[in-house]
C-alpha atoms as a PDB file:
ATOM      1  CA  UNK A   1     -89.797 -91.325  32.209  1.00  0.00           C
ATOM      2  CA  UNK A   2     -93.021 -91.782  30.413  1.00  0.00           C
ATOM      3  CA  UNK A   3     -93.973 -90.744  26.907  1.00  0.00           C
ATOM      4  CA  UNK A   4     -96.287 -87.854  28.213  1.00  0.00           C
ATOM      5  CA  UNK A   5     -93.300 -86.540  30.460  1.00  0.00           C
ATOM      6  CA  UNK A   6     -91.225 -86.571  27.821  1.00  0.00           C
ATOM      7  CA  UNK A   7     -93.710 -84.392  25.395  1.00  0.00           C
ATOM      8  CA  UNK A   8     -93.700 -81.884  28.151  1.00  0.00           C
ATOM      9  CA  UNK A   9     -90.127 -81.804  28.464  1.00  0.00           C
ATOM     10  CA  UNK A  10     -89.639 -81.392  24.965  1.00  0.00           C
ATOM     11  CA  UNK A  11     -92.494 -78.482  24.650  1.00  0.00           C
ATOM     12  CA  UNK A  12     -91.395 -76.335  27.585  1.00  0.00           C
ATOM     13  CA  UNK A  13     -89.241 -74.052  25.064  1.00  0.00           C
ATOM     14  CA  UNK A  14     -92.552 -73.644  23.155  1.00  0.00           C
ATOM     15  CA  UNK A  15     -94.191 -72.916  26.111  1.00  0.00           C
ATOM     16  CA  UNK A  16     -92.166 -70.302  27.087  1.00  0.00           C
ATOM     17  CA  UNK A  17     -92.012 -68.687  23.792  1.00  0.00           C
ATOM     18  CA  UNK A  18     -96.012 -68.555  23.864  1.00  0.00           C
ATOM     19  CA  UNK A  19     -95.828 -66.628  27.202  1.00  0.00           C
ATOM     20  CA  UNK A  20     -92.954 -64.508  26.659  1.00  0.00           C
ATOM     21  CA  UNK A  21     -95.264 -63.450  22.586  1.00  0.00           C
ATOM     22  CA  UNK A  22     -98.740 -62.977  25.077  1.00  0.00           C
ATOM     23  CA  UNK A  23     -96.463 -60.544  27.241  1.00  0.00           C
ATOM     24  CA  UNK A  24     -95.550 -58.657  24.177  1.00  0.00           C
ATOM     25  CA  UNK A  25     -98.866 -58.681  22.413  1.00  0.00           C
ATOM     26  CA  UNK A  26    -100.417 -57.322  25.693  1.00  0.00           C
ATOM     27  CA  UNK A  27     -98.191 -55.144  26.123  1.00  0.00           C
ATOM     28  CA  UNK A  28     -97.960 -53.706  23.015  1.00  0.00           C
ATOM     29  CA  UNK A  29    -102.207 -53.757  22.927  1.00  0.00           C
ATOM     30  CA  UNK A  30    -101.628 -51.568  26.683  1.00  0.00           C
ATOM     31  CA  UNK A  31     -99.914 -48.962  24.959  1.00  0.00           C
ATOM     32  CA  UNK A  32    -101.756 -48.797  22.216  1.00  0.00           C
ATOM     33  CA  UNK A  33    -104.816 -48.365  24.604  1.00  0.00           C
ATOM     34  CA  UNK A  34    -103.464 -46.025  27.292  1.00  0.00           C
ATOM     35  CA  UNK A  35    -102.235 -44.012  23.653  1.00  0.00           C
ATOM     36  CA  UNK A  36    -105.837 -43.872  22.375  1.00  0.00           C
ATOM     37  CA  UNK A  37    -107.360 -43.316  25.348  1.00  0.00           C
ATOM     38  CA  UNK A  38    -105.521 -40.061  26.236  1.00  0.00           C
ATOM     39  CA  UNK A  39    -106.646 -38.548  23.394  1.00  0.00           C
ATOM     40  CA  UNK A  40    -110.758 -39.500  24.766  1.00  0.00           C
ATOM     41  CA  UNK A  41    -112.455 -37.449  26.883  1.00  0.00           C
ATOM     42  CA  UNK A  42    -113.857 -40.697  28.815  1.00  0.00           C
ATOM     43  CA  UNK A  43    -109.721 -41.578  29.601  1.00  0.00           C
ATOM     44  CA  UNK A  44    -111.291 -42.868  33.277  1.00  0.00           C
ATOM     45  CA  UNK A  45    -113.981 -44.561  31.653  1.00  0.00           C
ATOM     46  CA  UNK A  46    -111.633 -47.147  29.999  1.00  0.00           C
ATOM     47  CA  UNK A  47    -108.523 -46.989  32.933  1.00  0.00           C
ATOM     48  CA  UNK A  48    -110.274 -49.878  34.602  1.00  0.00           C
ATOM     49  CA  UNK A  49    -109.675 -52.144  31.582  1.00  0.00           C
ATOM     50  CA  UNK A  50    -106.266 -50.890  30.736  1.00  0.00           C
ATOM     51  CA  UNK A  51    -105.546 -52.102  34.377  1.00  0.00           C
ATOM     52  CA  UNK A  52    -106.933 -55.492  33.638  1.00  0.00           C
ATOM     53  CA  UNK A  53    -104.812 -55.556  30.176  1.00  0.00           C
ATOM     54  CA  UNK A  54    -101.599 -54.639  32.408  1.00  0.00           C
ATOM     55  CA  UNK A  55    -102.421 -57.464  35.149  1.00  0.00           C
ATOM     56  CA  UNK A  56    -102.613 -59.755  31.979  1.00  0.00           C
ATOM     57  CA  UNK A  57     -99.559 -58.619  30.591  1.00  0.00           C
ATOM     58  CA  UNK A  58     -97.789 -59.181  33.667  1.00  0.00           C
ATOM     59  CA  UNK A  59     -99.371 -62.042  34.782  1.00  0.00           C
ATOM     60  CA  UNK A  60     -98.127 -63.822  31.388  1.00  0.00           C
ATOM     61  CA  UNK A  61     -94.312 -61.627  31.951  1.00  0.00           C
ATOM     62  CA  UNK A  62     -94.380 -63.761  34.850  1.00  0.00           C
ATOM     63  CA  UNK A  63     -95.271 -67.269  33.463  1.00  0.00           C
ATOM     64  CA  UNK A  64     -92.803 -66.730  31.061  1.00  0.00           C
ATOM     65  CA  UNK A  65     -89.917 -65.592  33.009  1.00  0.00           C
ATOM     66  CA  UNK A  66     -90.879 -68.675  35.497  1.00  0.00           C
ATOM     67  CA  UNK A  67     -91.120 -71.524  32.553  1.00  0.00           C
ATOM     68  CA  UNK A  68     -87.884 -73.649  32.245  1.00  0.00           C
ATOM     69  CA  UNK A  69     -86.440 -74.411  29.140  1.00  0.00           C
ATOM     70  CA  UNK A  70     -85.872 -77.884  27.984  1.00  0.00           C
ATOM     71  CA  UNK A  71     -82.366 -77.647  28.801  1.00  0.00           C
ATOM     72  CA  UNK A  72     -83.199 -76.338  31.996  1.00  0.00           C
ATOM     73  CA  UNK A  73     -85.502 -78.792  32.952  1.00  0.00           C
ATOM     74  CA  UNK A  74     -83.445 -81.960  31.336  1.00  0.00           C
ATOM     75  CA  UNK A  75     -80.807 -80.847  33.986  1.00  0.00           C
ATOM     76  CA  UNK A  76     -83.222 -80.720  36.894  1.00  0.00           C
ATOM     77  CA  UNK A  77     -84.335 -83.842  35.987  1.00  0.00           C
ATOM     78  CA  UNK A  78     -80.795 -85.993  34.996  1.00  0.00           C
ATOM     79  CA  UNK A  79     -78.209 -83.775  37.704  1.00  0.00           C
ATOM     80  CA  UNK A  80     -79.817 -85.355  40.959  1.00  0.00           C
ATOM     81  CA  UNK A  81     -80.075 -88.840  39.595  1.00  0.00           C
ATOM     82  CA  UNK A  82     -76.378 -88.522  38.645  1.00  0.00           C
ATOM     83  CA  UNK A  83     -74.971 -87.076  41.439  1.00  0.00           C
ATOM     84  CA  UNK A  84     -76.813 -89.045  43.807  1.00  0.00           C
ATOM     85  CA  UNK A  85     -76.154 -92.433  41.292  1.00  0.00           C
ATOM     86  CA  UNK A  86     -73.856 -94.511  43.713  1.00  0.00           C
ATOM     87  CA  UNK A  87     -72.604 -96.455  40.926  1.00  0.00           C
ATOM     88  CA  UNK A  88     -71.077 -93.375  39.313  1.00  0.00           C
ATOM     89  CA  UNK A  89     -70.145 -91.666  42.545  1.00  0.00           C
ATOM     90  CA  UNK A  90     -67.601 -94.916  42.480  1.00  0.00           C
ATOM     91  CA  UNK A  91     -65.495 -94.776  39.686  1.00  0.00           C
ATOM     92  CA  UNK A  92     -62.543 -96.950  39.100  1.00  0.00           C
ATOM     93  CA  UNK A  93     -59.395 -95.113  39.868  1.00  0.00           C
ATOM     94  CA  UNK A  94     -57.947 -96.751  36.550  1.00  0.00           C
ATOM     95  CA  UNK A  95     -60.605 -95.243  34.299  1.00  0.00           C
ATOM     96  CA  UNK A  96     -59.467 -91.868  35.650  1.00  0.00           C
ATOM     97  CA  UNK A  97     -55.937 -92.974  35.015  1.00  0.00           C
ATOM     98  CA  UNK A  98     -56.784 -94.200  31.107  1.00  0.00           C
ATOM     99  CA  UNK A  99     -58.684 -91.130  30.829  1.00  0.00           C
ATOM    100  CA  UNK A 100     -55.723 -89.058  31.658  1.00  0.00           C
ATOM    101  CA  UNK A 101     -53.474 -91.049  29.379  1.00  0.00           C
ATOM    102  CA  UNK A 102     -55.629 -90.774  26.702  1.00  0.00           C
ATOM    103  CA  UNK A 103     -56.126 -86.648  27.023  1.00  0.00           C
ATOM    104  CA  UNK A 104     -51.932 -86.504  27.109  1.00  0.00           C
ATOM    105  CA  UNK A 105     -51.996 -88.869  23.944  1.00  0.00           C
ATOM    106  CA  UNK A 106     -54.159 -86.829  22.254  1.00  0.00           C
ATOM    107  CA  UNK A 107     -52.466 -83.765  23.584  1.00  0.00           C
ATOM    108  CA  UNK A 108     -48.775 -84.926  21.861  1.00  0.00           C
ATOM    109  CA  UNK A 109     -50.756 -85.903  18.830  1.00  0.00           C
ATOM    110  CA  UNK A 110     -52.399 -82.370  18.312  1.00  0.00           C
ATOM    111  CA  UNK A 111     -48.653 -80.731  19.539  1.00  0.00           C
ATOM    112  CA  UNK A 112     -47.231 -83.159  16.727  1.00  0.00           C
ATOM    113  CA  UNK A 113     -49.701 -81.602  14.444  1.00  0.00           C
ATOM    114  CA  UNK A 114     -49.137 -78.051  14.922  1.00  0.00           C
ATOM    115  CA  UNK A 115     -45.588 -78.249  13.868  1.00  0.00           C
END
């Protein structure tokens, strides 16, 4: 993964929180509008740009809703190399063994504990 991949990654929360704050703001700025212009006696005059600020509004609802989050796209990214990693699809049966012992050790130890 390159540096500049790895910026993008790391941004796509900010991202999204950009969108989902332009969706709000031009929403709220709609409202406002369609609010103000009822009270005009030009209301059709101005519908054609209230249109335009509701195609903006959802145009950014839907860049929002459609930008993963880092999370998100960390697990896109790292899942399919995992699962498709041959080296990890062949663990030793041992290590599952040790692992087991290890979670019952710990498990006695905690019991122990609680007493």
């Amino acid at each position: 993964m390159t540096g500049w991949q790895m910026y993008w990654l790391l941004m796509l929360d900010n991202i999204s929180v950009g969108f989902w704050t332009a969706t709000v703001t031009f929403l709220i700025c709609t409202i406002i509008k369609m609010v103000v212009n009822c009270a005009d006696s030009e209301f059709y005059e101005h519908i054609k740009l209230t249109f335009v600020m509701l195609a903006a509004t959802g145009f950014f609802w839907i860049f929002a809703m459609l930008t993963p989050t880092t999370k998100q796209m960390a697990a896109i990214i790292v899942v399919p190399q995992i699962v498709n990693n041959e080296d990890v699809q062949k663990l030793p049966a041992n290590l599952v063994e040790l692992a087991n012992e290890w979670v019952e050790t710990k498990t006695k130890e905690l019991k122990g504990e609680s007493k």
